[in-house]
Protein backbone atom coordinates (compact mmCIF):
# COMPACT_ATOMS: atom_id res chain seq x y z
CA UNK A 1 -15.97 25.63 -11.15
CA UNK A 2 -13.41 28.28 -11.65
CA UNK A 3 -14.16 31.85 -11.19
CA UNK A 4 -14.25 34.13 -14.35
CA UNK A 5 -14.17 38.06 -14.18
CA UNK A 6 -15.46 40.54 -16.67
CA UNK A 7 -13.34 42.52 -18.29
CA UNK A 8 -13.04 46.11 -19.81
CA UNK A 9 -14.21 45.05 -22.66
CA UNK A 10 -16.90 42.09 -22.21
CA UNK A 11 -17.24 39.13 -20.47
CA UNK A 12 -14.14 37.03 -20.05
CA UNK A 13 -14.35 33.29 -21.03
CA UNK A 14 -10.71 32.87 -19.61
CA UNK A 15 -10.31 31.16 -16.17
CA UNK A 16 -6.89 32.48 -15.62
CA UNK A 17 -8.13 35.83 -16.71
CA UNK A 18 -7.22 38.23 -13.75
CA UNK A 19 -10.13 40.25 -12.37
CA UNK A 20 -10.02 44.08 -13.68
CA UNK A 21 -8.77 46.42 -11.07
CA UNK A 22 -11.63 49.19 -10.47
CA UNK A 23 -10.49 52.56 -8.61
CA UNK A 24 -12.48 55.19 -7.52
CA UNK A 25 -13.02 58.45 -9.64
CA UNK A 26 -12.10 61.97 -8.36
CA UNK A 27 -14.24 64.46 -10.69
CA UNK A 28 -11.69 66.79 -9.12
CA UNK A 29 -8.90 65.33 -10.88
CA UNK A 30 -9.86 65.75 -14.58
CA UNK A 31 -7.82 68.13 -15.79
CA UNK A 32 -5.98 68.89 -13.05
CA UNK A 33 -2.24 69.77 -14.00
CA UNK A 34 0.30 67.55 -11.90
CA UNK A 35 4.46 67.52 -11.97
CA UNK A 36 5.83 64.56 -10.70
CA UNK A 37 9.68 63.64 -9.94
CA UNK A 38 11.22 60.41 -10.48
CA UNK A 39 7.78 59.20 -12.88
CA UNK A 40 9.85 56.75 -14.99
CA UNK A 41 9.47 53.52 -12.52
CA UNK A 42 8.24 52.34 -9.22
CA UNK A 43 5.96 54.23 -6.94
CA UNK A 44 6.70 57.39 -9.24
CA UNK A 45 5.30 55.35 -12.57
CA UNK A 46 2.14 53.91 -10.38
CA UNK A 47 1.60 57.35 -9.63
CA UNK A 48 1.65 59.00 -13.39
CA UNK A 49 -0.48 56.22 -13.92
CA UNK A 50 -3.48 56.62 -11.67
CA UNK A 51 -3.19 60.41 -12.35
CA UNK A 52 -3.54 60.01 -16.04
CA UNK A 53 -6.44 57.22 -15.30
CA UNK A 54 -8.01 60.07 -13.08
CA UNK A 55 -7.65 62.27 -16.56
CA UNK A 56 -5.28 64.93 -15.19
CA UNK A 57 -2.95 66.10 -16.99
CA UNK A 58 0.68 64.68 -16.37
CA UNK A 59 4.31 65.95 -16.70
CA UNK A 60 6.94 63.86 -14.96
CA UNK A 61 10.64 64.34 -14.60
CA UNK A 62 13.06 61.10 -14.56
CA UNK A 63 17.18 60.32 -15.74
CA UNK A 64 15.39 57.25 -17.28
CA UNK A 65 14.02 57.56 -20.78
CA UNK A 66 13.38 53.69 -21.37
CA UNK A 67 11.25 53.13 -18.23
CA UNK A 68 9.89 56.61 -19.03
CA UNK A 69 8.70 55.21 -22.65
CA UNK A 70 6.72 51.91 -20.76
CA UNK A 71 5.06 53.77 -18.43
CA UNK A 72 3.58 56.20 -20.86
CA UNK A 73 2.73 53.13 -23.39
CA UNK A 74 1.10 51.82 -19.92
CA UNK A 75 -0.75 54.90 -19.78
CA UNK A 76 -2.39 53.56 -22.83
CA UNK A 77 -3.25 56.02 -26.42
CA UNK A 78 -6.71 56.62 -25.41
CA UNK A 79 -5.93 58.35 -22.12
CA UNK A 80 -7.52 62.22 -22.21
CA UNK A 81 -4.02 63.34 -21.45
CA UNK A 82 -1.65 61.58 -22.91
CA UNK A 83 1.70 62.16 -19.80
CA UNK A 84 4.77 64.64 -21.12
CA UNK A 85 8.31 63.41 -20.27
CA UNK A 86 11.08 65.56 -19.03
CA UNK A 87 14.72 63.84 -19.21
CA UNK A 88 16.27 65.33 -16.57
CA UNK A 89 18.94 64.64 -13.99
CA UNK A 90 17.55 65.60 -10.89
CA UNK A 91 20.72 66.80 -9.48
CA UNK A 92 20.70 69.51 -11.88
CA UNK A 93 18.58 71.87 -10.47
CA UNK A 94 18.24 74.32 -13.34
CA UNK A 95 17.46 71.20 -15.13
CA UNK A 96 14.71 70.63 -12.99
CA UNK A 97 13.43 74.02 -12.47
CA UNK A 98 13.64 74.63 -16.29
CA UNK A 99 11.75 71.46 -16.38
CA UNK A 100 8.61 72.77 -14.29
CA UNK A 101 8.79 76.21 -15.78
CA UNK A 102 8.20 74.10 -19.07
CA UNK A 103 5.41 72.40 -17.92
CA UNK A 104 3.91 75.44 -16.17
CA UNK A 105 3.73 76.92 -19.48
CA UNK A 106 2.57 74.19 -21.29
CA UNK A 107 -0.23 73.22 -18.76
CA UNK A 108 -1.14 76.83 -18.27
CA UNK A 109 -0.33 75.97 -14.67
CA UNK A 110 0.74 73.39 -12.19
CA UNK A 111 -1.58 72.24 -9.25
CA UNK A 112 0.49 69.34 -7.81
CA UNK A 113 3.57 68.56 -7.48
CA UNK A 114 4.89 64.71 -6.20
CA UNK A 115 8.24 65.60 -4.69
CA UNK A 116 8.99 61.25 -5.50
CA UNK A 117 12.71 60.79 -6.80
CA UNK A 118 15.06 58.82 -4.58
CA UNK A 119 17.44 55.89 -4.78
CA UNK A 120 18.12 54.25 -1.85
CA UNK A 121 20.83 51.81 -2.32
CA UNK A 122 22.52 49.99 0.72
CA UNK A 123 25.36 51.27 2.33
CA UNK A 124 26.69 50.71 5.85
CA UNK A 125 27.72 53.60 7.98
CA UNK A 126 31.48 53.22 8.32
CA UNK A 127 31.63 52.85 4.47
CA UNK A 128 29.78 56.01 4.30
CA UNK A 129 32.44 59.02 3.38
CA UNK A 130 31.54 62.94 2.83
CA UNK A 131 31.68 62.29 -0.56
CA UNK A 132 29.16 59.73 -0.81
CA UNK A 133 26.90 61.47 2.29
CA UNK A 134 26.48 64.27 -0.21
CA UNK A 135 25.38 62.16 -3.50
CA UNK A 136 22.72 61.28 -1.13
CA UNK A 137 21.65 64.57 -0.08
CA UNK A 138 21.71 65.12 -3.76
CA UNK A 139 19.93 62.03 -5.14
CA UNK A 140 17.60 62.01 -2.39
CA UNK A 141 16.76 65.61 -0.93
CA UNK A 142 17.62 68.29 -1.83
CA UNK A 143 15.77 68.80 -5.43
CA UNK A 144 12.14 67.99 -2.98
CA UNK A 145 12.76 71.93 -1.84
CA UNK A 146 13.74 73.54 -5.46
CA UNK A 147 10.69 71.90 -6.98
CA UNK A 148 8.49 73.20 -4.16
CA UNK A 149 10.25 77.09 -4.61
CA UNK A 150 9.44 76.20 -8.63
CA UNK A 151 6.15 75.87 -8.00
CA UNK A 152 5.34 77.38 -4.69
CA UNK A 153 5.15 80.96 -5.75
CA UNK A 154 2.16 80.38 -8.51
CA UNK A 155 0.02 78.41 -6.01
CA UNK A 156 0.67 80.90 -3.73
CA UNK A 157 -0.74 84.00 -5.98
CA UNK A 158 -3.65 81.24 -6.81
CA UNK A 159 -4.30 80.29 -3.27
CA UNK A 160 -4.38 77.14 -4.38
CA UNK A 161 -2.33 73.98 -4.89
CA UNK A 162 -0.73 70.48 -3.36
CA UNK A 163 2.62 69.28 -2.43
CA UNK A 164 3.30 65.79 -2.05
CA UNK A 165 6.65 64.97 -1.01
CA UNK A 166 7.14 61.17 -0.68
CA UNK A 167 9.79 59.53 1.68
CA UNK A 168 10.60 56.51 3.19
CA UNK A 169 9.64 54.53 6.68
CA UNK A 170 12.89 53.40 7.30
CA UNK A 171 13.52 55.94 10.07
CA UNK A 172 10.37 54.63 12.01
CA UNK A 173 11.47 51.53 11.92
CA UNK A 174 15.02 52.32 12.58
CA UNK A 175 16.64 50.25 9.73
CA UNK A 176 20.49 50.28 9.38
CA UNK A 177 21.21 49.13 5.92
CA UNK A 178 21.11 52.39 4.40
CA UNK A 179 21.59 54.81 7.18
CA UNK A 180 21.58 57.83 4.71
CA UNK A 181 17.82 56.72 3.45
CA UNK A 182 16.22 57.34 6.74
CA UNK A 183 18.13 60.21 7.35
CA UNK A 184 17.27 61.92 4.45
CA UNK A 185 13.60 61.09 4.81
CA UNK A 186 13.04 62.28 8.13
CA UNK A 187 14.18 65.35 5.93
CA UNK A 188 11.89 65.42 3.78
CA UNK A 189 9.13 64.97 6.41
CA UNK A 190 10.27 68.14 8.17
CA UNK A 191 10.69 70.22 5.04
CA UNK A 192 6.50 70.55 4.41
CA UNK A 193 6.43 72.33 7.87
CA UNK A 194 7.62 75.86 7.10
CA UNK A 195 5.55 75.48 3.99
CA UNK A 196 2.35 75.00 5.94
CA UNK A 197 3.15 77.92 7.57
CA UNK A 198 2.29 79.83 4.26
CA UNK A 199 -1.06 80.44 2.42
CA UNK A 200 -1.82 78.62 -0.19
CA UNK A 201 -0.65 75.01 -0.89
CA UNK A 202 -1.27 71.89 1.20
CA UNK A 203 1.86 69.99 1.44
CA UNK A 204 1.86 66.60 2.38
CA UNK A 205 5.26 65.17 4.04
């Protein structure tokens, strides 16, 4: 006899119906105002959505306005906050920092950032040239520390605040298709330390 699931809405009477995912609830979340980089697709969309599920209030940066669109139709009309989209290149960095100054004053505040954004496409080292070594410093680093000094200095004066800065295993596991990934992530591992050095925010590397 196949197995049926009930759904959101009632009972389903569809064997192929997929069960409903159930998460747990954070009070702690509702409301809470979060930035997040690279939101349009992937981990960076996943993570809009369960923040917006959690009903926090989202603002996301991403070069990718179509993805962008789906994941905020994902995030469904009825969500208590409905996620704000900021079209920005991420190699701009007074793009970015304009970006979070926007939704600082449009949440009222921001109390978590998700340093997400990367690309890690493959590469082999002896194709790698200065040129391309620094698109990936770009693409893949170095706007994780001018988001945390856009938002660093408000969570410091509230004593208060997370940072989240998301990066790849590769350099655990010593993977040599992309040597500029792991690189780069061990980077952004090591960045969080002087931070934690310095009231105020939790950062998470």
């Amino acid at each position: 006899m196949p197995k049926t699931f009930d759904l959101a809405d009632g009972a389903s009477t569809d064997p192929t119906a997929a069960p409903v995912q159930k998460y747990a609830s954070y009070p702690s979340l509702v409301d809470r105002t979060v930035f997040i980089t690279g939101g349009a697709d992937g981990i960076g969309s996943a993570a809009v959505e369960h923040f917006v599920r959690q009903g926090s209030q989202v603002a996301f940066a991403d070069i990718n306005e179509a993805k962008a669109l789906e994941t905020i139709e994902r995030c469904g009309g009825e969500a208590r906050h409905v996620p704000v989209f900021h079209h920005v290149d991420l190699v701009d960095i007074e793009a970015l920092q304009s970006a979070v100054a926007t939704a600082q004053e449009d949440f009222g505040s921001l109390q978590v950032l998700v340093n997400n954004a990367a690309n890690d496409d493959r590469h082999s080292w002896d194709e790698m040239t200065p040129e391309y070594w620094d698109d990936r410093i770009n693409v893949n680093l170095r706007h994780y520390f001018f988001a945390i000094q856009a938002v660093a200095p408000a969570m410091l004066d509230a004593r208060h605040g997370s940072i989240v800065n998301i990066g790849s295993s590769s350099y655990m596991r010593k993977e040599d298709f992309f040597l500029g990934m792991p690189s780069l992530s061990r980077g952004s591992r090591g960045s969080p330390a002087h931070w934690q050095k310095r009231s105020g925010p939790r950062v998470c590397g």
